[in-house]
Protein backbone atom coordinates (compact mmCIF):
# COMPACT_ATOMS: atom_id res chain seq x y z
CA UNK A 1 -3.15 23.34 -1.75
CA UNK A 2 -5.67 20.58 -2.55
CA UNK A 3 -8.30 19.25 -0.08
CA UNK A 4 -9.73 16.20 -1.15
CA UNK A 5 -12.97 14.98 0.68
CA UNK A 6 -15.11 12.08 1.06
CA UNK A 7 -17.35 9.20 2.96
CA UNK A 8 -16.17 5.61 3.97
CA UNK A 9 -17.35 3.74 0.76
CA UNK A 10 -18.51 6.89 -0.93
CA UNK A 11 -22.39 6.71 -0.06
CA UNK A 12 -22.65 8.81 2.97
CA UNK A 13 -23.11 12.64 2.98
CA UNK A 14 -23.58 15.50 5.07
CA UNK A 15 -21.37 18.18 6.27
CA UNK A 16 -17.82 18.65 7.40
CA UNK A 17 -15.37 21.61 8.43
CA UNK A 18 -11.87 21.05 7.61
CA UNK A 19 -9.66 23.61 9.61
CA UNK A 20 -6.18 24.06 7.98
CA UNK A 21 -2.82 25.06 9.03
CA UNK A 22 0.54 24.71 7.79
CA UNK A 23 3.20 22.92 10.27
CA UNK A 24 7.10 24.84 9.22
CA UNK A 25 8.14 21.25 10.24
CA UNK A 26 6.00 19.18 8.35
CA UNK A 27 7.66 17.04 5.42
CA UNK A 28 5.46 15.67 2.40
CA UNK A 29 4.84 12.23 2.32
CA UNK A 30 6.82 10.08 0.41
CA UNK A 31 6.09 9.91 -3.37
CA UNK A 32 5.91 6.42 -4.71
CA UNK A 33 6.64 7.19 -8.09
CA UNK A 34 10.26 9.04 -7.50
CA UNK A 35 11.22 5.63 -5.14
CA UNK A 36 14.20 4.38 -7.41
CA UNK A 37 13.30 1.01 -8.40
CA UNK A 38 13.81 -2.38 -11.32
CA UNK A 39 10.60 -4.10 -11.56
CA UNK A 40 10.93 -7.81 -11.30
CA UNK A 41 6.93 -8.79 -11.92
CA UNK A 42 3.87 -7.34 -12.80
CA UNK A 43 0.21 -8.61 -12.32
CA UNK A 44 -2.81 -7.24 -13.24
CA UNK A 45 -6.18 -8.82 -12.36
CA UNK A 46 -9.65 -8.48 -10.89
CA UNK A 47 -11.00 -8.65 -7.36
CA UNK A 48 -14.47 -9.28 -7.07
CA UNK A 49 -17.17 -12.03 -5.17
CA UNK A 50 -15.56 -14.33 -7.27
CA UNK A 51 -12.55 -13.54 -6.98
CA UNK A 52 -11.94 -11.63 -3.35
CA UNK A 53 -8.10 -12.69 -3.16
CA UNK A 54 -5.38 -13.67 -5.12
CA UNK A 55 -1.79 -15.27 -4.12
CA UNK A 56 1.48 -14.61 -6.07
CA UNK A 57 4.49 -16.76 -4.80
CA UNK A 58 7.76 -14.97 -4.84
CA UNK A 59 10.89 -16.31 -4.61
CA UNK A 60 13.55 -14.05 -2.42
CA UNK A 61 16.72 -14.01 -1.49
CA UNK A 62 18.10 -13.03 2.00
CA UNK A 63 18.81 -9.05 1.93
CA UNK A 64 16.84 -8.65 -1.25
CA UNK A 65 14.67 -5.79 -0.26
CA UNK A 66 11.11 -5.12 -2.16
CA UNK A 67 8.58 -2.38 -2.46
CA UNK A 68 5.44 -3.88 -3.37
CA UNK A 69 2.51 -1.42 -5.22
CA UNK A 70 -1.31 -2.36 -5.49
CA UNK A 71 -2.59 0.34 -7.43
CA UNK A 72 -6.73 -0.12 -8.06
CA UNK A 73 -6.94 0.85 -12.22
CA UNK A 74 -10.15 2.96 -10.87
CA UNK A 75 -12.65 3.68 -8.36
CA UNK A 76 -14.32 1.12 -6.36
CA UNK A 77 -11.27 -0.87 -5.26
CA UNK A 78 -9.73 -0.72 -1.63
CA UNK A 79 -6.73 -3.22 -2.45
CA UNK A 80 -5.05 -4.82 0.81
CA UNK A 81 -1.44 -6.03 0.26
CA UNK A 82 0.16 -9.12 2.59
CA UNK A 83 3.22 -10.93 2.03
CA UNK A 84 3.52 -13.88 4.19
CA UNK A 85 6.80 -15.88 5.25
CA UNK A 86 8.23 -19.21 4.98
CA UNK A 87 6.11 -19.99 8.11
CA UNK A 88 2.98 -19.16 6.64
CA UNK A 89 2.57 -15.87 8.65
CA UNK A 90 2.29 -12.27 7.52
CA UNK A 91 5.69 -10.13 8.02
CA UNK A 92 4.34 -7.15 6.11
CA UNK A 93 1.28 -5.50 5.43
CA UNK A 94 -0.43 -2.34 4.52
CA UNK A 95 -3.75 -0.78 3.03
CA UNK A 96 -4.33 2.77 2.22
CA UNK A 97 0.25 3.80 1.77
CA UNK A 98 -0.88 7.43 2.70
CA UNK A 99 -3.37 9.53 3.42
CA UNK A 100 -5.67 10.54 0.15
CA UNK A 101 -5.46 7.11 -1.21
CA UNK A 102 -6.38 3.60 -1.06
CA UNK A 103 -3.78 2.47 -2.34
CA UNK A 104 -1.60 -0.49 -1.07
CA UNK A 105 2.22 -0.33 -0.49
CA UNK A 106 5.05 -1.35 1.30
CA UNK A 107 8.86 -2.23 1.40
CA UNK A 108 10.63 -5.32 3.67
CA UNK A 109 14.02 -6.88 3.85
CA UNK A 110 14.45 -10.41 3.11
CA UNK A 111 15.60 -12.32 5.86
CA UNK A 112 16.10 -15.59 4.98
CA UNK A 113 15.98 -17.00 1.46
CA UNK A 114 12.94 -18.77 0.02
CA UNK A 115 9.41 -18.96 -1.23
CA UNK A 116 7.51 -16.20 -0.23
CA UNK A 117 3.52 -15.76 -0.67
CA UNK A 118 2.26 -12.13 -1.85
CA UNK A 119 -1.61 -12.10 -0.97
CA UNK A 120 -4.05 -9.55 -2.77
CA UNK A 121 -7.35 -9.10 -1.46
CA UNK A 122 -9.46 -6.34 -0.47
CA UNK A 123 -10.55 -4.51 2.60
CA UNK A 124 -12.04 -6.99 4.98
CA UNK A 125 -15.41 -4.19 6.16
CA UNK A 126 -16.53 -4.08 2.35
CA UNK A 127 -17.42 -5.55 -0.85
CA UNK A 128 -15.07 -3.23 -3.01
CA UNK A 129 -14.18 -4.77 -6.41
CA UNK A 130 -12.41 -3.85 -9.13
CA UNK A 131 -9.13 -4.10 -11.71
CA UNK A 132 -6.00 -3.73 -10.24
CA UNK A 133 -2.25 -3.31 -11.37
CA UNK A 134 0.20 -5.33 -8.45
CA UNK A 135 4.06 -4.15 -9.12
CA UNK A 136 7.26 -5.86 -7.29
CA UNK A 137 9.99 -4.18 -7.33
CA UNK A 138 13.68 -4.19 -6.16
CA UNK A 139 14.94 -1.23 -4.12
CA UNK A 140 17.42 0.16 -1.83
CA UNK A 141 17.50 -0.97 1.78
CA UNK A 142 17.38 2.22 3.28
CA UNK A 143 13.39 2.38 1.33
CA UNK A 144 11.89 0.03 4.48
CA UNK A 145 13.22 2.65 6.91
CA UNK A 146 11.50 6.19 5.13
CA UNK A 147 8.70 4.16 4.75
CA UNK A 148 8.68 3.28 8.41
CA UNK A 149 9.66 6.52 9.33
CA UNK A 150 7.08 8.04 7.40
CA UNK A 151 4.37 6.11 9.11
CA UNK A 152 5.28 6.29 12.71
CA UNK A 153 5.78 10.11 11.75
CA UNK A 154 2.67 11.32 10.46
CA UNK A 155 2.32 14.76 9.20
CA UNK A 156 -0.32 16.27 12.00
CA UNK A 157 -2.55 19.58 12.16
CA UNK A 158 -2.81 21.73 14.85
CA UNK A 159 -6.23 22.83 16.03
């Protein structure tokens, strides 16, 4: 076992206990790497002041299903991840895909075909910047529901 620790935006410090247990029940968390996938685009870029967001239109196809990875290249980066409908409005979103990361990710269904806009920017509460690596993929349907699953089933401590 690992435990990673730290401070929201790495600057504050004192001291912590971290009680530990292990749950019979609990399942890992999903790992994003063994997600069978065929990339269909790839971005890298910056965020920064000058550049706090970036869009990427996508162009989708009703039941077309995508799992879509911000990965920051190193420290200093929270990425956020939106991908907005034909409307305009978001219908997914995500920052921080698991616990121990801030790292972006999701997976969502297509729908209705059409031109879709992917939206990367960073956590709204701070100034992180940094190079990132963006990654749309196509995946199985049945990805949207262990992801969901995952999330509305976190893995929990006792005591």
């Amino acid at each position: 076992y690992t435990g990673v620790g730290g401070s929201f935006g790495g600057q504050g410090t004192g001291e912590a206990v971290a009680p530990r247990a292990v749950d019979p029940n609990a399942q890992a968390p999903i790992s994003f790497d063994s997600i069978p996938r065929t990339v269909i685009a790839r971005h890298e870029g910056q965020i920064d002041d000058r550049t706090p967001e970036r869009d990427y239109p996508l162009d989708l196809t009703a039941g077309q299903t995508i799992l879509v990875m911000a990965d920051a290249v190193e420290e200093g980066l929270d990425p956020v991840i939106t991908l907005n409908g034909l409307d305009g409005f978001p219908v997914a979103i995500n920052d921080d895909r698991d616990v121990g990361t801030l790292n972006s990710a999701f997976a969502y269904t297509v729908p209705t075909s059409g031109r879709y806009m992917l939206n990367m920017t960073r956590y709204s509460d701070g100034a992180s910047s940094g190079p990132y690596v963006l990654e749309i993929s196509n995946v199985a349907a049945g990805v949207v529901d262990e992801l969901r699953a995952q999330s509305e089933n976190p893995v929990t401590l006792s005591g």
